[in-house]
N, C-alpha and C. Protein backbone atom coordinates (compact mmCIF):
# COMPACT_ATOMS: atom_id res chain seq x y z
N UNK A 1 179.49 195.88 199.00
CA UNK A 1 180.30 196.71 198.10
C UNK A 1 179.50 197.08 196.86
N UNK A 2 179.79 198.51 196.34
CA UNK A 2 179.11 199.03 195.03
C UNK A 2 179.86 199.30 194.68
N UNK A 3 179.76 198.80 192.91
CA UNK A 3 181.00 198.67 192.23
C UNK A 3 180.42 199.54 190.78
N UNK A 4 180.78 200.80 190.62
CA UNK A 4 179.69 201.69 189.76
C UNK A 4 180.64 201.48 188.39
N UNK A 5 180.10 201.30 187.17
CA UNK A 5 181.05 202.17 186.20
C UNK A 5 180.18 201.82 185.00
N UNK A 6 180.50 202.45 183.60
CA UNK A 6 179.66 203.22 182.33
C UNK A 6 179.90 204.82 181.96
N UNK A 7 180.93 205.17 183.02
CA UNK A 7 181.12 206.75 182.63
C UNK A 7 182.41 206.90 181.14
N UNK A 8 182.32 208.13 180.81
CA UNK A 8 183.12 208.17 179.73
C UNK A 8 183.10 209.81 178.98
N UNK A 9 183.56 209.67 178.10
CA UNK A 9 183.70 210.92 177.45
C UNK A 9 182.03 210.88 175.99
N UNK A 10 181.54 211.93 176.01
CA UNK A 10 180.54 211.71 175.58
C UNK A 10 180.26 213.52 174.56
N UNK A 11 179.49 213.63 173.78
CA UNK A 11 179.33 214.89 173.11
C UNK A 11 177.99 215.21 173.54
N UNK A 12 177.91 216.64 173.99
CA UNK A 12 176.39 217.27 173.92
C UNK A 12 175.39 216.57 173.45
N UNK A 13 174.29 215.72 173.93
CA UNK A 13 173.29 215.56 172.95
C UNK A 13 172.75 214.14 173.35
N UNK A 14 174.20 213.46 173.64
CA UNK A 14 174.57 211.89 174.01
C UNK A 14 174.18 211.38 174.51
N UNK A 15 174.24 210.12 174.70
CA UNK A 15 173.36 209.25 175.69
C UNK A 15 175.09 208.34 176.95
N UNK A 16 174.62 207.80 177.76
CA UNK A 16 174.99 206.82 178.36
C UNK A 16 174.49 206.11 179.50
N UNK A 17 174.96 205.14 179.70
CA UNK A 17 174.65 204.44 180.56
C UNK A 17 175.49 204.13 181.72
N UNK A 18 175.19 204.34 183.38
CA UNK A 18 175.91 203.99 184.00
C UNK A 18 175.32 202.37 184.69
N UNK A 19 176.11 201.95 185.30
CA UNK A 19 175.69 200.57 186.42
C UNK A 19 176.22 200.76 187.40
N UNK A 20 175.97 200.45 188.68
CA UNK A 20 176.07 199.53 190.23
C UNK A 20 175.94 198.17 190.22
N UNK A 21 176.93 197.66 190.76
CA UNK A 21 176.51 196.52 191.06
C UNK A 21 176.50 196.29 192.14
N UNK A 22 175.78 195.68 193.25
CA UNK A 22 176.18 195.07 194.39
C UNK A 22 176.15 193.77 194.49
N UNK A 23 177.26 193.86 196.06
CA UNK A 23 177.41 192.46 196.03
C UNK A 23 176.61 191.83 196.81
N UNK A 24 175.44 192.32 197.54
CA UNK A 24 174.39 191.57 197.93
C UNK A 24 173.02 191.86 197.37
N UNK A 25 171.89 191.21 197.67
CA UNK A 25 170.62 190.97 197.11
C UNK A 25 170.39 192.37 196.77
N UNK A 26 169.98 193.63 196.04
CA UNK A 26 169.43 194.49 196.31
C UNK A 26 168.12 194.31 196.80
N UNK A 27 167.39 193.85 196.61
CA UNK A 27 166.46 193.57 197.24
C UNK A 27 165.84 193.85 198.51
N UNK A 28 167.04 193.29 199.03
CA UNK A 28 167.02 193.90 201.02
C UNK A 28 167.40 195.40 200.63
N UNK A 29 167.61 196.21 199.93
CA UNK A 29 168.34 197.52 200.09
C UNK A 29 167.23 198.28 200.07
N UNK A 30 167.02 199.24 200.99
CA UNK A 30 165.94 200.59 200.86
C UNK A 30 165.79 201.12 199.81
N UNK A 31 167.29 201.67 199.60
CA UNK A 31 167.22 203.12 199.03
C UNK A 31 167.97 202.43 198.25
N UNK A 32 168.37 202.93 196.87
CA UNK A 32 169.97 202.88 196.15
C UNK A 32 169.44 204.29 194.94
N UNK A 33 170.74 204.50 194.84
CA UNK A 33 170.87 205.72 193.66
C UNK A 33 172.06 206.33 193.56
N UNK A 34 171.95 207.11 192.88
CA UNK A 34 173.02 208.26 192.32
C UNK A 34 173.13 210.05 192.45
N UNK A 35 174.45 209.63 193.30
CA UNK A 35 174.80 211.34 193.38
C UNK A 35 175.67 211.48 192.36
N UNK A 36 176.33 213.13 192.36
CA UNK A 36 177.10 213.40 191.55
C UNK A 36 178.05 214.57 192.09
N UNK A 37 178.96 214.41 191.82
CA UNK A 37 180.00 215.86 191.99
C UNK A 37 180.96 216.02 190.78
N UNK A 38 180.20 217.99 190.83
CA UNK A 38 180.89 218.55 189.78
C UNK A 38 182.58 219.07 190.42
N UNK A 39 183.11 219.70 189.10
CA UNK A 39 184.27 220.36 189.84
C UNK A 39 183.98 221.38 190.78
N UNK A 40 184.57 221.85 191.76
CA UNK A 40 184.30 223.09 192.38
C UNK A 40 182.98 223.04 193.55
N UNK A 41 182.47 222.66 193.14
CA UNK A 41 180.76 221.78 193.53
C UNK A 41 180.32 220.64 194.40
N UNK A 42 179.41 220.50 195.58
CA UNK A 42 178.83 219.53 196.34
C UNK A 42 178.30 218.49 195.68
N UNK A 43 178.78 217.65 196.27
CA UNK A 43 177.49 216.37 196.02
C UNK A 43 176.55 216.19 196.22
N UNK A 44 175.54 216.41 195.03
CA UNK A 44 173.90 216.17 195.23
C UNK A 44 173.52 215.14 194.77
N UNK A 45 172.07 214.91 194.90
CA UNK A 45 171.60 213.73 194.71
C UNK A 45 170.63 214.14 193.32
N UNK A 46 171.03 212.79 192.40
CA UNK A 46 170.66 212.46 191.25
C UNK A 46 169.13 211.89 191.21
N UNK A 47 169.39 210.57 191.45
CA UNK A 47 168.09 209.84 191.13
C UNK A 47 168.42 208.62 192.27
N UNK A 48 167.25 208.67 192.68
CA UNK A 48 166.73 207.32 193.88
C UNK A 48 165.80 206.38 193.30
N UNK A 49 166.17 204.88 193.67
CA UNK A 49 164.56 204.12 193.58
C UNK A 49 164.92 202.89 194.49
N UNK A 50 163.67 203.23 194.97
CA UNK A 50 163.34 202.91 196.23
C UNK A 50 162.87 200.86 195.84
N UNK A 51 163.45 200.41 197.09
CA UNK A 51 163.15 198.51 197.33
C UNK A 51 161.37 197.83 196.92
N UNK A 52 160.44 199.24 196.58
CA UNK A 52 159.30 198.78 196.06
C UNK A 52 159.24 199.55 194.55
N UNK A 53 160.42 200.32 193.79
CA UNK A 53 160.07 200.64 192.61
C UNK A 53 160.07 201.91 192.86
N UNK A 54 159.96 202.82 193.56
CA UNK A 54 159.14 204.36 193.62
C UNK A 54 160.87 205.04 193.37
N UNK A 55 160.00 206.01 192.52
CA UNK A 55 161.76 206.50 191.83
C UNK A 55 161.82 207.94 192.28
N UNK A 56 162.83 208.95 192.27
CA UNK A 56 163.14 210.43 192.46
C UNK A 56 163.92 210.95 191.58
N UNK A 57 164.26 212.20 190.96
CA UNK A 57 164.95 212.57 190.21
C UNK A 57 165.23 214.58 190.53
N UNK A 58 167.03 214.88 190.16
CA UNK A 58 166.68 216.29 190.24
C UNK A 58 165.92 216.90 188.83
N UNK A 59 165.29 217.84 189.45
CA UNK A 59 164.88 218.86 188.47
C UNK A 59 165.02 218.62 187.32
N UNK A 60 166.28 219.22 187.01
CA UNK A 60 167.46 219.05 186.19
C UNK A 60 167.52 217.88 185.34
N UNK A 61 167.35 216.72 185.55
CA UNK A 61 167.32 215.76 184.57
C UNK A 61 166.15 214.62 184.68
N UNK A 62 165.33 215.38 185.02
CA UNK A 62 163.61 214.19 184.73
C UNK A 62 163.29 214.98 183.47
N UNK A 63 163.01 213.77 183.10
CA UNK A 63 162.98 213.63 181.30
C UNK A 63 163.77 213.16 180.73
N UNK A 64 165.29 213.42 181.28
CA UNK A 64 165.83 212.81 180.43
C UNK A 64 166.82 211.73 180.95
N UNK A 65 166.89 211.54 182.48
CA UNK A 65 167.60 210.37 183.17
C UNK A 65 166.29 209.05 183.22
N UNK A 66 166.97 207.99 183.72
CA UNK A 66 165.87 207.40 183.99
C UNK A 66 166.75 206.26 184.83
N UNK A 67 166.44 205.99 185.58
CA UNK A 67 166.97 205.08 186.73
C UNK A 67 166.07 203.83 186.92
N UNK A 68 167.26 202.54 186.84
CA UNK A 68 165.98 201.21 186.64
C UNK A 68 167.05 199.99 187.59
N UNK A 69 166.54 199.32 188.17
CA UNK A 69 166.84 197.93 188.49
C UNK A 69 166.74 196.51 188.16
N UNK A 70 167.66 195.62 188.33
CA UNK A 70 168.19 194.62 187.46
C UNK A 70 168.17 193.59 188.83
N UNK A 71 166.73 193.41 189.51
CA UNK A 71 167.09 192.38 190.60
C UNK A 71 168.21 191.51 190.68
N UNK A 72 167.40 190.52 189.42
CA UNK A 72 168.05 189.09 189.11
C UNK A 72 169.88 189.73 189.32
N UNK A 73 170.26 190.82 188.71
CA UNK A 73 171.82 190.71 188.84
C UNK A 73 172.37 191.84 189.80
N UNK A 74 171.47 192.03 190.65
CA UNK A 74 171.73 192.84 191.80
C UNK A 74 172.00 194.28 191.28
N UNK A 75 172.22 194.94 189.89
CA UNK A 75 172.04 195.94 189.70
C UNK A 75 171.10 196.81 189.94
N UNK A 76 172.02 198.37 189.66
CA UNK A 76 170.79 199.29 189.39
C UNK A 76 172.01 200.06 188.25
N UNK A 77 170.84 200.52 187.00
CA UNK A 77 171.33 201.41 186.02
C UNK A 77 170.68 203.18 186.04
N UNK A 78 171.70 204.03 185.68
CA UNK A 78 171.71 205.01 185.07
C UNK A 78 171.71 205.83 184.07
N UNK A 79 170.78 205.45 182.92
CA UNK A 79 170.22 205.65 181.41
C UNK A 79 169.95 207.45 181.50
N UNK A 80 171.48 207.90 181.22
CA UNK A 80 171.17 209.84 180.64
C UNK A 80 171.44 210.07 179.21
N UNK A 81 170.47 210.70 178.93
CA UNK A 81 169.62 210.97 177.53
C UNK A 81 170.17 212.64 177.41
N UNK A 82 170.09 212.70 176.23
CA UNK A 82 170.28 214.05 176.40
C UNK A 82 171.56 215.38 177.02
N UNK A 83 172.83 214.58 176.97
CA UNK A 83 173.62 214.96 178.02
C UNK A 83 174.08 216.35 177.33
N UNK A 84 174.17 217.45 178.58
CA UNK A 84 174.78 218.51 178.53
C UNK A 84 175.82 218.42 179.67
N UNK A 85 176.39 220.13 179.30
CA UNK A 85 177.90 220.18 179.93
C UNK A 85 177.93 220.01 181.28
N UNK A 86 176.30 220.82 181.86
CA UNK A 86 176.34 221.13 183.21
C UNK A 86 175.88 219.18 183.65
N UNK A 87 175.76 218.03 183.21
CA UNK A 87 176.15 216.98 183.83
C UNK A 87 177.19 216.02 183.58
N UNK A 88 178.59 217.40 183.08
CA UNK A 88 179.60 217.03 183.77
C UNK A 88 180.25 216.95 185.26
N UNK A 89 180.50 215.47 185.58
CA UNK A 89 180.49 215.34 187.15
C UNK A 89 181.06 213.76 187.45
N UNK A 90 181.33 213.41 188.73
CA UNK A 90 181.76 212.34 189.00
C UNK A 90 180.50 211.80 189.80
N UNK A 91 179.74 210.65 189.14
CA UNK A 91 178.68 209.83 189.37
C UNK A 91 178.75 208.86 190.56
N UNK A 92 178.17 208.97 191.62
CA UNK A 92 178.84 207.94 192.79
C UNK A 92 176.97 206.94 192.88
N UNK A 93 177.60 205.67 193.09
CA UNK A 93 176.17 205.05 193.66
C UNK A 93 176.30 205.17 194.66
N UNK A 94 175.01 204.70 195.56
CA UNK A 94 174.96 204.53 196.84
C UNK A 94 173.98 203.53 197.06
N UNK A 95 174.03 202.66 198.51
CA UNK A 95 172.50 202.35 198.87
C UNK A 95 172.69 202.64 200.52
N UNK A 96 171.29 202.86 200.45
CA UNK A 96 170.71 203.29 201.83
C UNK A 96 169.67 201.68 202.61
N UNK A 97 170.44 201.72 203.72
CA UNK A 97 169.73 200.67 204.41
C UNK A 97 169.69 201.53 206.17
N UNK A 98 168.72 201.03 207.12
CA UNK A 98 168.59 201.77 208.26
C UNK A 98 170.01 201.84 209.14
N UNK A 99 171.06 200.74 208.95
CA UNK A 99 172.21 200.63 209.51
C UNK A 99 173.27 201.13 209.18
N UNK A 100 173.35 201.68 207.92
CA UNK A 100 174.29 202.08 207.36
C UNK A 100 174.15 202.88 205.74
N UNK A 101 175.04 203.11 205.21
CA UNK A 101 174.74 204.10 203.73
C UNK A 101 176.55 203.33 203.27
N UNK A 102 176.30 203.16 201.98
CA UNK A 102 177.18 202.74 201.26
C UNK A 102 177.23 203.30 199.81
N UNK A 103 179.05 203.52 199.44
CA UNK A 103 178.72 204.34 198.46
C UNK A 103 180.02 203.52 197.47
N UNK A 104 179.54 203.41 196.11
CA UNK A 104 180.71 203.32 195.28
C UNK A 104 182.12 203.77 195.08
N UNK A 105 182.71 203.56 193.97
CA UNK A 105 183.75 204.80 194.07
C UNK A 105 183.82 205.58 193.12
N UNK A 106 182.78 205.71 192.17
CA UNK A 106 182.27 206.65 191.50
C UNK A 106 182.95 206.37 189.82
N UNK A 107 182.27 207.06 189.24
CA UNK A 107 182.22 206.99 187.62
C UNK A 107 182.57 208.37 186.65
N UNK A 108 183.46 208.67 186.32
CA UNK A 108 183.47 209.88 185.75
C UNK A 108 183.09 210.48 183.98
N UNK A 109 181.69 211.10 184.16
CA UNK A 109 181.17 211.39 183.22
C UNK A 109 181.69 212.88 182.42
N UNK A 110 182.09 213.16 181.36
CA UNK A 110 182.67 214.14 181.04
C UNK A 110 181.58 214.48 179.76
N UNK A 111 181.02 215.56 179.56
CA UNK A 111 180.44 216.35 178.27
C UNK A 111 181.07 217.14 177.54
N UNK A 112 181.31 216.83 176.31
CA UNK A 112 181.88 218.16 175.45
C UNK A 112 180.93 218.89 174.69
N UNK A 113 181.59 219.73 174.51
CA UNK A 113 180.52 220.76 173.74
C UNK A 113 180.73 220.70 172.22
């Protein structure tokens, strides 16, 4: 189970932080990261980092996301810097293992202008 939350109401400019937690080792986990869905809008993928460290990010927010892991407490965090309107969206974790894909139940991040 991934248990995501840190979302909130936030102003242009802002920072926050999201978390995952799982309830097993991440360690064993491939993949883990963060999608997002806007209103109206698909779910894409945010930021990945991968069971040896190797990270991914959209376009859109390298520079100013930064995605990190918390072995010891089975986390992974979501540090966005810089927030504008267009990453208003509902934040879902996930992890990816070869057997299966598991996903939170998501975090809802709101930007005002």
């Amino acid at each position: 189970q991934l248990q995501a939350s840190g979302g909130g109401l936030v102003q242009a400019g802002g920072s926050l932080r999201l978390s995952c937690a799982a309830s097993e080792s991440i360690s064993s986990i491939h993949i883990m990261g963060w999608y997002r869905q806007a209103p109206g809008k698909e779910r894409e993928p945010v930021a990945t980092i991968s069971n040896i460290g190797s990270t991914y990010y959209k376009n859109s927010v390298e520079g100013r996301f930064t995605i990190s892991r918390d072995i010891a407490k089975d986390t992974i965090y979501l540090q966005m810097n810089s927030l504008d309107r267009e990453d208003t969206a509902v934040y879902y974790c996930y992890a990816w293992k070869p057997s299966a894909t598991y996903w939170g139940q998501g975090t809802l991040v709101t930007v005002s202008s």
